[in-house]
N, C-alpha and C. Protein backbone atom coordinates (compact mmCIF):
# COMPACT_ATOMS: atom_id res chain seq x y z
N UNK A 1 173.18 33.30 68.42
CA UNK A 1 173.49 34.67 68.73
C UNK A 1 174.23 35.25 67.53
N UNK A 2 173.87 36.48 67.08
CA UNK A 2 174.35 36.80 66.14
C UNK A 2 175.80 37.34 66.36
N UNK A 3 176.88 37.47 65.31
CA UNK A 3 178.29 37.78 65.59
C UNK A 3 177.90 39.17 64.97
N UNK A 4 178.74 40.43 66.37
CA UNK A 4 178.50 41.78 66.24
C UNK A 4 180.34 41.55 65.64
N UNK A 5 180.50 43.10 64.66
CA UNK A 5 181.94 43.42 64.52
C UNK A 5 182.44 43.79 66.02
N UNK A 6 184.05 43.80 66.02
CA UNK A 6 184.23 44.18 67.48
C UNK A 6 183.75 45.60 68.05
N UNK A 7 183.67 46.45 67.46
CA UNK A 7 182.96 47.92 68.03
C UNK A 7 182.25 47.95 68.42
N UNK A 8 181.25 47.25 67.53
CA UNK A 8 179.93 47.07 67.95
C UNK A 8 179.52 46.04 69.23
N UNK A 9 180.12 45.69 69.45
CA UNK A 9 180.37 44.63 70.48
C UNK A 9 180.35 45.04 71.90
N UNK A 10 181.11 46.19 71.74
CA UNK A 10 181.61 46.95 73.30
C UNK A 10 180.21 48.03 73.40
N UNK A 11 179.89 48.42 72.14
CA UNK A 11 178.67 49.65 72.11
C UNK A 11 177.68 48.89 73.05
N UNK A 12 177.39 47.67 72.03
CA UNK A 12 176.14 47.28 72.58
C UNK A 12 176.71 46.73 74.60
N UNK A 13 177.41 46.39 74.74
CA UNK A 13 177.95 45.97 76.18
C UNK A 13 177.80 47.42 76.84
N UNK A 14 178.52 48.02 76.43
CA UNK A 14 178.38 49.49 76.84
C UNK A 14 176.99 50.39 77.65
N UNK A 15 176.03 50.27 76.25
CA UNK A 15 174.87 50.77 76.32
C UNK A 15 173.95 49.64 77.39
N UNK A 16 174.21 48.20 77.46
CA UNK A 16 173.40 47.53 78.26
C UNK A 16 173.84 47.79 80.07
N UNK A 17 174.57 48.08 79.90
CA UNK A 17 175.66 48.46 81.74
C UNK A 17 174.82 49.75 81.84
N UNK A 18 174.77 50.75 81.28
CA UNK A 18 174.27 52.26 81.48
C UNK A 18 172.57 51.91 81.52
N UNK A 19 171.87 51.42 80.66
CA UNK A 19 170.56 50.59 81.01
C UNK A 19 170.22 50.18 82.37
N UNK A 20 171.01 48.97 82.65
CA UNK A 20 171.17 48.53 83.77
C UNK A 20 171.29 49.34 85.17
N UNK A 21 172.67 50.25 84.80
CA UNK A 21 172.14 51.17 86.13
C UNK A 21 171.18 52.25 86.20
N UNK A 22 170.46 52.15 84.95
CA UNK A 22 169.79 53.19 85.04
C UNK A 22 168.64 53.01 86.17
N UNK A 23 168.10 51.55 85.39
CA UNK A 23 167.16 50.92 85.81
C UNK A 23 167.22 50.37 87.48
N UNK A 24 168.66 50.36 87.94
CA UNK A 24 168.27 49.92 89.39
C UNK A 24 168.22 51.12 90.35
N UNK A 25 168.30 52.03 89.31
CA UNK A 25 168.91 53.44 90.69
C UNK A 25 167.56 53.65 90.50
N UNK A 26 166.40 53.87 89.47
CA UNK A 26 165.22 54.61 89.59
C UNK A 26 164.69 54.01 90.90
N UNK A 27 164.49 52.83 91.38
CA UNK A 27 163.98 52.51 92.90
C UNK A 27 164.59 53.35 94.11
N UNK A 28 165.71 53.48 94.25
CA UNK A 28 166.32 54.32 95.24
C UNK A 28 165.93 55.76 94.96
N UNK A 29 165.68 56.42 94.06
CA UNK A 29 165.54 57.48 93.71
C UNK A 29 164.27 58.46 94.05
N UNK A 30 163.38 57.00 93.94
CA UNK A 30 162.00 57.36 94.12
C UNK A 30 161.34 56.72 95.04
N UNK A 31 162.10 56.31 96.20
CA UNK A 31 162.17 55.69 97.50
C UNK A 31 162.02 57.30 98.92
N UNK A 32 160.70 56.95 99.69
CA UNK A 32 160.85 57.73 100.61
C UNK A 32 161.85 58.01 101.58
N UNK A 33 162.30 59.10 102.20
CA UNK A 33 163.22 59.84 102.97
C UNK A 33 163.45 58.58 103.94
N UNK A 34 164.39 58.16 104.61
CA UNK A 34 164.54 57.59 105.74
C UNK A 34 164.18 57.91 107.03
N UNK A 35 162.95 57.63 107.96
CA UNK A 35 162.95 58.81 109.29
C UNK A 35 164.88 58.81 110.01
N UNK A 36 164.45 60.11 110.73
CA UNK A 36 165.48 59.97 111.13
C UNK A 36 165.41 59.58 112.94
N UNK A 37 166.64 58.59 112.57
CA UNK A 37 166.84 58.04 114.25
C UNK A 37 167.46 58.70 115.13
N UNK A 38 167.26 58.39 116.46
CA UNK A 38 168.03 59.07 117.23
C UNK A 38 169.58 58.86 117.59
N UNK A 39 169.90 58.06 116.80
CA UNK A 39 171.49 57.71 116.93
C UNK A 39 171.81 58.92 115.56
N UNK A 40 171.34 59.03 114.67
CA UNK A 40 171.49 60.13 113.66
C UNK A 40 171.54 61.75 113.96
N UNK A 41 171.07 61.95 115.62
CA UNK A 41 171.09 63.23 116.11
C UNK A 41 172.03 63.55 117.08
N UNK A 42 172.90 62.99 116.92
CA UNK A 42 173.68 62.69 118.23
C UNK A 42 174.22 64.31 118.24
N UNK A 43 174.04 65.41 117.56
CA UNK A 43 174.56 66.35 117.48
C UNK A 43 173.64 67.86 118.30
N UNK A 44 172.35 66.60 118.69
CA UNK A 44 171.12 67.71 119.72
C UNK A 44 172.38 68.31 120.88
N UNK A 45 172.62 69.56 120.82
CA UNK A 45 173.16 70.41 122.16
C UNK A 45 173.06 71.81 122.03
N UNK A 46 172.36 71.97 123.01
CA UNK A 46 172.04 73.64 123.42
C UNK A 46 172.62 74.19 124.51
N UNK A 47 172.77 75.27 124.31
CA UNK A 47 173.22 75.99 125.67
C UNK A 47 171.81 77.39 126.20
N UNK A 48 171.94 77.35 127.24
CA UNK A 48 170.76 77.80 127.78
C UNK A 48 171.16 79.13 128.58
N UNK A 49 170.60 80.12 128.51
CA UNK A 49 171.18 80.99 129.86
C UNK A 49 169.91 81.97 129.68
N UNK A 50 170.06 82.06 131.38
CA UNK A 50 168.58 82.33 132.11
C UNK A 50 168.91 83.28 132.85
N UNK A 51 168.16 84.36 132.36
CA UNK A 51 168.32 85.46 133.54
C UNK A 51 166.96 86.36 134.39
N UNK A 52 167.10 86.81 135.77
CA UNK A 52 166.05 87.04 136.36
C UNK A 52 164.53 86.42 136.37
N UNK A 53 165.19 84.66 136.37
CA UNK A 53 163.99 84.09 136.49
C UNK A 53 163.86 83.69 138.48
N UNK A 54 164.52 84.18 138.91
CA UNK A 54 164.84 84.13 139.98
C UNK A 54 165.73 82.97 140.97
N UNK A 55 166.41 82.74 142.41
CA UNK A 55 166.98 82.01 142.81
C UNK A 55 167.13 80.68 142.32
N UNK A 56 168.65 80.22 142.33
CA UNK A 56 167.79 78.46 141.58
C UNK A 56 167.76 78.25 140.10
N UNK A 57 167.46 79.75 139.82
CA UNK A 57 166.69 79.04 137.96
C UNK A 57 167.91 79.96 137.22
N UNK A 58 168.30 80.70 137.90
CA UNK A 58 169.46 82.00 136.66
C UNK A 58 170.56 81.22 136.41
N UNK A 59 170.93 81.35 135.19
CA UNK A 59 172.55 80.71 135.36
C UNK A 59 172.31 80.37 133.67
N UNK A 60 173.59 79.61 133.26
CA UNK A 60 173.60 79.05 131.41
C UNK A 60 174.36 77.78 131.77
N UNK A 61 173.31 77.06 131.29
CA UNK A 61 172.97 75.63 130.87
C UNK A 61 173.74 74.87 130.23
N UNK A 62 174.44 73.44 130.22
CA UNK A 62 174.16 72.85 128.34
C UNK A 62 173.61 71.68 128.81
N UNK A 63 173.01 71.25 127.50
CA UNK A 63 172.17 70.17 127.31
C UNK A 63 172.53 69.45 126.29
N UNK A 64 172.49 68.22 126.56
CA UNK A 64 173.00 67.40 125.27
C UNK A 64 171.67 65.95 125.19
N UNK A 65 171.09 66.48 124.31
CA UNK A 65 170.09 64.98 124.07
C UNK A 65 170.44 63.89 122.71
N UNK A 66 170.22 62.67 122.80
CA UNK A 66 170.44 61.55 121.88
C UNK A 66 171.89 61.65 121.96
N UNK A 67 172.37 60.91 122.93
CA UNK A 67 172.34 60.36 124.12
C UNK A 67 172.06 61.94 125.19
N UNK A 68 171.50 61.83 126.60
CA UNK A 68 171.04 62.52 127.61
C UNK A 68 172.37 62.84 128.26
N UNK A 69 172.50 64.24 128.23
CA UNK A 69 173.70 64.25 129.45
C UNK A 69 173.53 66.00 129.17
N UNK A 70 174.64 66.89 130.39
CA UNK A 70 174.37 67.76 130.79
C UNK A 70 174.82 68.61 132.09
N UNK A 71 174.44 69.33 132.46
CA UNK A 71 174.90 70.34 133.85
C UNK A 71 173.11 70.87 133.63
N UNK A 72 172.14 70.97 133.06
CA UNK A 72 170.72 71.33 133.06
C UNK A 72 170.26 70.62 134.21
N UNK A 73 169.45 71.32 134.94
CA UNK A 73 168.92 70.90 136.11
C UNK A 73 167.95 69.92 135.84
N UNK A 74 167.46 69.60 135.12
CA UNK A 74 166.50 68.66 134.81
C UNK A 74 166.54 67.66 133.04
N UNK A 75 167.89 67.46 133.12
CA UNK A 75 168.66 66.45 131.53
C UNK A 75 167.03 65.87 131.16
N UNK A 76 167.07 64.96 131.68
CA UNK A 76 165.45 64.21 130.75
C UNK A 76 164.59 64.77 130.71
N UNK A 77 164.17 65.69 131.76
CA UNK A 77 162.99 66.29 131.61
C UNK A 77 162.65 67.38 130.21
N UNK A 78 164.06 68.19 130.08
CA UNK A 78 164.49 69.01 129.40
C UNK A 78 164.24 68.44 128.00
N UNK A 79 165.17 67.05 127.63
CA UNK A 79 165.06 66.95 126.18
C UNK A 79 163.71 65.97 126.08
N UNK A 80 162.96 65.19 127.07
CA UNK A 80 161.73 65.03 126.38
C UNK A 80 160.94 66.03 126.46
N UNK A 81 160.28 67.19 126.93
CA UNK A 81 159.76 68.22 126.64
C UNK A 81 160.91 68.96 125.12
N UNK A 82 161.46 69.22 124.67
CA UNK A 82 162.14 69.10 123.52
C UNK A 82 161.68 68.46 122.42
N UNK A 83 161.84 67.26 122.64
CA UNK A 83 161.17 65.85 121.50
C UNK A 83 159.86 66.22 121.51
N UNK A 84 159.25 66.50 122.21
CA UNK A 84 157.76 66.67 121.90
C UNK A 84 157.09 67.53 121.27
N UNK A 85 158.11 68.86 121.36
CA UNK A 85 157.99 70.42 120.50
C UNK A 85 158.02 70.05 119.38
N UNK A 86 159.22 69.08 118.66
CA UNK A 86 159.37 69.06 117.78
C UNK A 86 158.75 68.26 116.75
N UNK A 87 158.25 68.86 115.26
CA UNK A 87 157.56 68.51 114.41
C UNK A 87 158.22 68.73 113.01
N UNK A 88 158.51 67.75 112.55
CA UNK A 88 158.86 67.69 110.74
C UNK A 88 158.36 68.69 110.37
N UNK A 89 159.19 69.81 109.72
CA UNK A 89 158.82 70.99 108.78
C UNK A 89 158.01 71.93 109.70
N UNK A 90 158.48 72.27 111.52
CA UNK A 90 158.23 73.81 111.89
C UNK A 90 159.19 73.55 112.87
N UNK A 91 159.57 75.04 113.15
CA UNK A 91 160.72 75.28 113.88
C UNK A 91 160.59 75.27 115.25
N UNK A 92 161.06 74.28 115.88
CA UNK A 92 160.81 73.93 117.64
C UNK A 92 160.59 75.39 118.05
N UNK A 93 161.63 75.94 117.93
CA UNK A 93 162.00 77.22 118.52
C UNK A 93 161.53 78.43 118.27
N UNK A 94 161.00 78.69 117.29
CA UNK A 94 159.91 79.89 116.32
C UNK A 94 159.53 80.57 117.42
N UNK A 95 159.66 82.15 116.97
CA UNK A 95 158.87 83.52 117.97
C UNK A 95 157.85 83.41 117.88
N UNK A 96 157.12 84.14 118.36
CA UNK A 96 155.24 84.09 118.65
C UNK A 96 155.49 84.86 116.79
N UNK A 97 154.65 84.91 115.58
CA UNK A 97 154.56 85.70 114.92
C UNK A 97 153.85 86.89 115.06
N UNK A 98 154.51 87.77 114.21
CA UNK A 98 153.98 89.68 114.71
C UNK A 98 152.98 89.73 114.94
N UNK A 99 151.97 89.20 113.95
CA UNK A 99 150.69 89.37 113.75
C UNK A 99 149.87 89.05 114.68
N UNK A 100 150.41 88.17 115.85
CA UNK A 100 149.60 87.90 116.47
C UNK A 100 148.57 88.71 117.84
N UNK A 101 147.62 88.18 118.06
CA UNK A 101 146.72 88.78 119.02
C UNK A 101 147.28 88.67 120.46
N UNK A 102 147.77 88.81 121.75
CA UNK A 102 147.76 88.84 122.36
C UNK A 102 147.89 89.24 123.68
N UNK A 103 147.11 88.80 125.09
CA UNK A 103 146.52 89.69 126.39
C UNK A 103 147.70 90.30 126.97
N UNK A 104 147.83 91.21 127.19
CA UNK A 104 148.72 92.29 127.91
C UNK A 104 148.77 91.94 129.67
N UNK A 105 149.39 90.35 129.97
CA UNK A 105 149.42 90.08 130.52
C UNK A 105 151.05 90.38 130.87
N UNK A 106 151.68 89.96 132.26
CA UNK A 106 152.83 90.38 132.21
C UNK A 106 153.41 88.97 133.23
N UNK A 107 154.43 88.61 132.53
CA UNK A 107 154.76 87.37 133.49
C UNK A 107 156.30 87.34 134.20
N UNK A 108 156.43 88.65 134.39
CA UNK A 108 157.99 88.66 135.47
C UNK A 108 159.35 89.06 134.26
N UNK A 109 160.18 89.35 134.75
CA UNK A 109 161.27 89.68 134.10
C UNK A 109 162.17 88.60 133.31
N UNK A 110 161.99 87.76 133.52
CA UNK A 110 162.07 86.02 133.03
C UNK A 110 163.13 86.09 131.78
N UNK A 111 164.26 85.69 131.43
CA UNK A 111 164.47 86.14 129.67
C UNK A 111 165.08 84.85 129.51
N UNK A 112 165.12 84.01 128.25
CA UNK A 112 166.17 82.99 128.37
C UNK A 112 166.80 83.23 126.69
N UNK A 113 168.23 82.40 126.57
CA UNK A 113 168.65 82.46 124.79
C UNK A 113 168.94 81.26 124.93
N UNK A 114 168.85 80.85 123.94
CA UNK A 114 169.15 79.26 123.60
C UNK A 114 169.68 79.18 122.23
N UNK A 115 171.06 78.85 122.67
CA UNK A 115 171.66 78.81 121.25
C UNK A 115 172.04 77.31 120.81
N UNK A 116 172.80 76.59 119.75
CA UNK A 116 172.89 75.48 119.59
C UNK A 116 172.95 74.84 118.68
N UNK A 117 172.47 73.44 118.54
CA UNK A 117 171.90 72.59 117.28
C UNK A 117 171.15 71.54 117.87
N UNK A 118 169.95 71.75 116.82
CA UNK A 118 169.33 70.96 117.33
C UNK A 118 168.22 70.25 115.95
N UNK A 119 167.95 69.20 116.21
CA UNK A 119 167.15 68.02 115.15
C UNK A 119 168.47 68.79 113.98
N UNK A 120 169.39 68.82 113.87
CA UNK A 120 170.30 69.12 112.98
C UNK A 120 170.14 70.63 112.32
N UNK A 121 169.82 71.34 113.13
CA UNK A 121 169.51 72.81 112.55
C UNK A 121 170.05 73.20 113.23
N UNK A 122 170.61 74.44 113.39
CA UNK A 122 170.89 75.68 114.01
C UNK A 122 170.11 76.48 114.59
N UNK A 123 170.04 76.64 116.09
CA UNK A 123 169.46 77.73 117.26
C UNK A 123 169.98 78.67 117.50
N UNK A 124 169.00 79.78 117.37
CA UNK A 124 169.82 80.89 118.22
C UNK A 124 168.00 81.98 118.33
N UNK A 125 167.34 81.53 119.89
CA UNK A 125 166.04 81.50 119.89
C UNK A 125 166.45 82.79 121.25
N UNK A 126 165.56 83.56 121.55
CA UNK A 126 165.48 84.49 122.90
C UNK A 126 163.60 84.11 123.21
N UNK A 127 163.70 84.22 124.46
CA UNK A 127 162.69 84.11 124.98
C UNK A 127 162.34 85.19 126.18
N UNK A 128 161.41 85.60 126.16
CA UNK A 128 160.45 86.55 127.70
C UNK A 128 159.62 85.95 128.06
N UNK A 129 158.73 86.66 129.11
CA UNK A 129 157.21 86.06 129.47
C UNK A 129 156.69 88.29 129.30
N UNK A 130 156.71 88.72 128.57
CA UNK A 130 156.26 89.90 128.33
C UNK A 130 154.60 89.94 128.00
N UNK A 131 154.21 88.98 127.48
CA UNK A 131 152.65 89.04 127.35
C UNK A 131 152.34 87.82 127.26
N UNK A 132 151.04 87.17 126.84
CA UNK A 132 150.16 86.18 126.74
C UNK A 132 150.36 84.88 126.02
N UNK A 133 151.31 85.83 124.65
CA UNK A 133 152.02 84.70 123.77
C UNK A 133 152.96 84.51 124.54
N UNK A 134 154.21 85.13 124.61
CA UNK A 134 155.10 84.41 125.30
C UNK A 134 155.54 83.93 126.62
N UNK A 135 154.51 84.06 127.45
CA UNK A 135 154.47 83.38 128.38
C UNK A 135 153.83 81.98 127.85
N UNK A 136 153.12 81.69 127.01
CA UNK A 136 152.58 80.17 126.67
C UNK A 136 153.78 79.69 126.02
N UNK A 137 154.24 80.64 125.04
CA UNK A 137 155.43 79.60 124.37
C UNK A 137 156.79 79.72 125.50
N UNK A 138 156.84 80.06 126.59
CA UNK A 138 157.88 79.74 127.20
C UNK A 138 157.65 78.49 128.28
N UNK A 139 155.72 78.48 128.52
CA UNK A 139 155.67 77.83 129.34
C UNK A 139 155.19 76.36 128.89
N UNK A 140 155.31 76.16 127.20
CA UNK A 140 155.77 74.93 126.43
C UNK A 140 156.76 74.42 126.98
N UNK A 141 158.00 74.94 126.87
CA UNK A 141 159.15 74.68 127.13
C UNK A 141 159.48 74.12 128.69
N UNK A 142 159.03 74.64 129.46
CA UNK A 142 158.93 73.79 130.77
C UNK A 142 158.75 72.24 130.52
N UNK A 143 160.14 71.45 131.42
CA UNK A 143 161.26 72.13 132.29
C UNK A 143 162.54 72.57 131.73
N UNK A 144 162.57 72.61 130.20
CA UNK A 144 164.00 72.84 129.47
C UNK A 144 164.31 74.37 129.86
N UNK A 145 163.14 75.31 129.95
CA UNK A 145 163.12 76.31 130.48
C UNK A 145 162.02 76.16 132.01
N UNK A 146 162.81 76.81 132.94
CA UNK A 146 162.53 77.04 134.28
C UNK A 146 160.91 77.52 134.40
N UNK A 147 160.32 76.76 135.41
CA UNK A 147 158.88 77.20 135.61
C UNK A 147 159.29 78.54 136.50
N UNK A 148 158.32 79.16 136.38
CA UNK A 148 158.55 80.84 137.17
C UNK A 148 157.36 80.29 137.79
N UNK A 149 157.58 81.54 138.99
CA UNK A 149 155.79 81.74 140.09
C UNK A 149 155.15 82.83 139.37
N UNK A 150 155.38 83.66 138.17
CA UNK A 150 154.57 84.55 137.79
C UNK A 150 153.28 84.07 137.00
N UNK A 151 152.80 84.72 136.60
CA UNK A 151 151.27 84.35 135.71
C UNK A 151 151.80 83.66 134.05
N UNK A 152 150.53 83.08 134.41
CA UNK A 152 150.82 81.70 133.04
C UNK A 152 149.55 81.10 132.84
């Protein structure tokens, strides 16, 4: 092994440590996202409030999923219809968009807000059954939101 002067000694030690981590971090770096678990969401809780969906169904909610618990009339039912809305990269909760087409149907005075957190985002969603779209996207949500007897 050749004898470095002492400067040179620490350079080269120096420069091989910074190498070194260079080289072990590029694997982590360029390593896919971790899914996320449900012990990682422990922060799913909404609050719900329902009005003129009639006897039984009016009132404000909370819901707490990963772990299940609640005053919601239906805790499991609620957050697995929940889990199932939800999809990596679109918003559980999303309005019908403007653009859309739909029948001038009318499904009762029905309204719900749902505010919260949820898959680690922030809620703050309103819902009707005023036409065709939103009576389907409310009647997704069944049972987290209340089934009505109106048209659907």
């Amino acid at each position: 092994m050749p004898v470095l002067p002492r400067g040179a000694r620490a350079a080269a030690l120096t420069a091989a440590s910074v190498i070194l981590a260079a080289l072990t971090a590029v694997p982590a770096a360029s390593a896919a996202p971790t899914p996320v678990r449900p012990e990682d969401r422990a922060g799913d809780h909404l609050t719900l409030v329902v009005r003129h969906a009639g006897p039984g169904r009016d009132g404000r909610y909370e819901l707490f999923c990963h772990p299940e618990s609640g005053d919601h009339p239906d805790v499991a039912g609620a957050c697995r219809v929940l889990d199932a809305n939800t999809q990596w990269g679109r918003d559980t909760f999303a309005p019908v968009p403007p653009d859309s087409v739909c029948t001038l149907l009318y499904g009762g005075p029905a309204t719900a807000r749902v505010t919260g957190t949820w898959a680690g985002r922030p809620v703050d969603a309103r819902y009707d059954r005023g036409n065709g779209c939103e009576i389907a996207r409310w009647d997704r949500m069944v049972p987290f939101l209340p089934r009505t007897g109106s048209a659907s």
